[in-house]
Protein backbone atom coordinates (compact mmCIF):
# COMPACT_ATOMS: atom_id res chain seq x y z
CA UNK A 1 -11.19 13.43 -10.44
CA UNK A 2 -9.95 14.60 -7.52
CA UNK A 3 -12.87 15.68 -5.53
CA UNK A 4 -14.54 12.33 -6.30
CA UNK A 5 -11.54 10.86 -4.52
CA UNK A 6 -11.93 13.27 -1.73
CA UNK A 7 -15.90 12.34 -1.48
CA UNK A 8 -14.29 8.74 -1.14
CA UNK A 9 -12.25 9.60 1.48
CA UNK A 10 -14.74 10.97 3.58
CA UNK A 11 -17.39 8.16 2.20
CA UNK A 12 -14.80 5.45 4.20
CA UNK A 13 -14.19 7.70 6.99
CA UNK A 14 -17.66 8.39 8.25
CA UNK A 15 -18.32 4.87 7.72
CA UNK A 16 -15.76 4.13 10.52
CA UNK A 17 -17.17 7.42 12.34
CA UNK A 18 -19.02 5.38 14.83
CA UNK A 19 -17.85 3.36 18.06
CA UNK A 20 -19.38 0.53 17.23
CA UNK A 21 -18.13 0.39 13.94
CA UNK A 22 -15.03 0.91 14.87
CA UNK A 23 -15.29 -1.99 17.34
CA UNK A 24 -16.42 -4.21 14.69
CA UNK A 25 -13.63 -3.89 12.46
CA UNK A 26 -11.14 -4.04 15.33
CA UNK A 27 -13.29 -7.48 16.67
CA UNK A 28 -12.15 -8.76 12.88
CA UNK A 29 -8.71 -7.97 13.35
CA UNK A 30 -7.80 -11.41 14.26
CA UNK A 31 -9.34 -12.44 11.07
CA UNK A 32 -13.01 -13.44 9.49
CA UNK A 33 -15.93 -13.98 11.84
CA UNK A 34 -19.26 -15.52 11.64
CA UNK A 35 -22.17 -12.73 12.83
CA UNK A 36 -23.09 -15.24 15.50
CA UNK A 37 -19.46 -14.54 16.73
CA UNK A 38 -19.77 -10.85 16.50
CA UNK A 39 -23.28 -10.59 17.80
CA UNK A 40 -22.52 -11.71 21.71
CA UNK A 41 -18.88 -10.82 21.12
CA UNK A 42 -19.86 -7.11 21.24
CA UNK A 43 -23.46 -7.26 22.69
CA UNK A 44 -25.11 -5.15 20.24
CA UNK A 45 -28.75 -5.65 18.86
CA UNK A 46 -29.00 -7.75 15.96
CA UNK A 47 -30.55 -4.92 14.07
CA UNK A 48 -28.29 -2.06 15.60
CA UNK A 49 -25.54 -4.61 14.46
CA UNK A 50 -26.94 -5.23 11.04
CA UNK A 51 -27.50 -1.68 10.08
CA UNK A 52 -23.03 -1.40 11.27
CA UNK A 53 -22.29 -4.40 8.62
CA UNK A 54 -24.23 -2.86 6.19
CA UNK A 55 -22.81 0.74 6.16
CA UNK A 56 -19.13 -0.94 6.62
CA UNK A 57 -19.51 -3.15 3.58
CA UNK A 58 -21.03 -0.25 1.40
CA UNK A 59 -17.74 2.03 1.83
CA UNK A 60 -15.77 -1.22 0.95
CA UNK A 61 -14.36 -1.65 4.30
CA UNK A 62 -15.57 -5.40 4.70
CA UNK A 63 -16.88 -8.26 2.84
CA UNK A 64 -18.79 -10.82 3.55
CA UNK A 65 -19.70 -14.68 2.32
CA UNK A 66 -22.23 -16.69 3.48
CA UNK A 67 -21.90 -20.13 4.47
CA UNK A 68 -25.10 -22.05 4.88
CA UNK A 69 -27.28 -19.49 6.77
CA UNK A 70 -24.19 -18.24 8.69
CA UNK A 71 -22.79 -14.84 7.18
CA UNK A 72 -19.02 -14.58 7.44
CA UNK A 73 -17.30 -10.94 7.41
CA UNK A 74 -13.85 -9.63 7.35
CA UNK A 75 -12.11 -6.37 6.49
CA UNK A 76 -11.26 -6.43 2.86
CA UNK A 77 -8.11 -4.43 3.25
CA UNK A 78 -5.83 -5.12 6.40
CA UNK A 79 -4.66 -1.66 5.50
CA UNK A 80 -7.37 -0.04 7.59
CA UNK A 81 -5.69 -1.25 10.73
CA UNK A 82 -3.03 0.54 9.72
CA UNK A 83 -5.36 3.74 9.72
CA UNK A 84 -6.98 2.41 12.94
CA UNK A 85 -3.44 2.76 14.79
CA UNK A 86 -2.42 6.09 13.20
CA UNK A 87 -5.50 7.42 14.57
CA UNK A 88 -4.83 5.73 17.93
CA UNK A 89 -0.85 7.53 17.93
CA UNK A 90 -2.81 10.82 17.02
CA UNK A 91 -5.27 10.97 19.63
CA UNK A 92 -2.77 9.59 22.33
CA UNK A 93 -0.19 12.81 21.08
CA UNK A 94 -3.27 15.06 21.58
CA UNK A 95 -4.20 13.92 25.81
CA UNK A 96 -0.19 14.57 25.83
CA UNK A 97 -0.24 17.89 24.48
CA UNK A 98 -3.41 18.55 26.76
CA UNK A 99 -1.88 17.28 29.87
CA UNK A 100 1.26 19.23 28.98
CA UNK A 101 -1.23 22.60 29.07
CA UNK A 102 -2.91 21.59 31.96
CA UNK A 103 0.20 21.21 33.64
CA UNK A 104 1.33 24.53 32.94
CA UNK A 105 -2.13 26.25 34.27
C-alpha cells in the first residue's frame, strides 16, 4: 500500500518535472482556459503543447471539457499551487544558503 502511494507521488511529480508543464499549470492559476488561450499565451507548438496536457491530465493534475471544438482545462486540485509555492520558498532558501557560502569564500 504504501509503495503504490509512493509510485503516485513520484507519478504527479515528474509529471510537473518539466518547465513547460509547470508553466501550464501556473498559466491556469487564474482559473480554466480554452487551449486557444494557452496555445499563444505560452508560445509552444501545438503538438509540444498537446503531448504537456496529455501527461498533466494522466497524473490527475488537470481536467479538461470540451465545449464545441474548443477544449477547456483547469487544475483539478487548487492544492497543487500550494505545492507550486512550497517549491518556490525551497529553492529561494537554497540561492540564500548558496550566496551565504559564496560570501564566505
Amino acid at each position: 500500500m504504501k509503495e503504490e502511494l509512493q509510485r503516485l507521488q513520484a507519478e504527479v511529480l515528474a509529471a510537473l518535472g518539466h518547465p513547460n508543464r509547470v508553466k501550464i499549470v501556473e498559466f491556469l492559476r487564474s482559473g480554466e482556459r480554452c487551449v486557444c488561450e494557452i496555445f499563444p499565451a505560452l508560445e509552444l507548438e501545438q503538438s509540444n503543447l498537446s503531448r504537456h496536457l496529455k501527461a498533466l491530465k494522466e497524473a490527475g493534475i488537470l481536467e479538461s471539457r470540451k465545449e464545441g471544438v474548443s477544449v477547456y482545462y483547469k487544475v483539478s486540485d487548487p492544492r497543487i499551487f500550494k505545492l507550486l509555492d512550497l517549491s518556490t520558498r525551497i529553492i529561494k532558501r537554497e540561492i540564500e544558503n548558496r550566496s551565504k557560502i559564496l560570501e564566505m569564500v
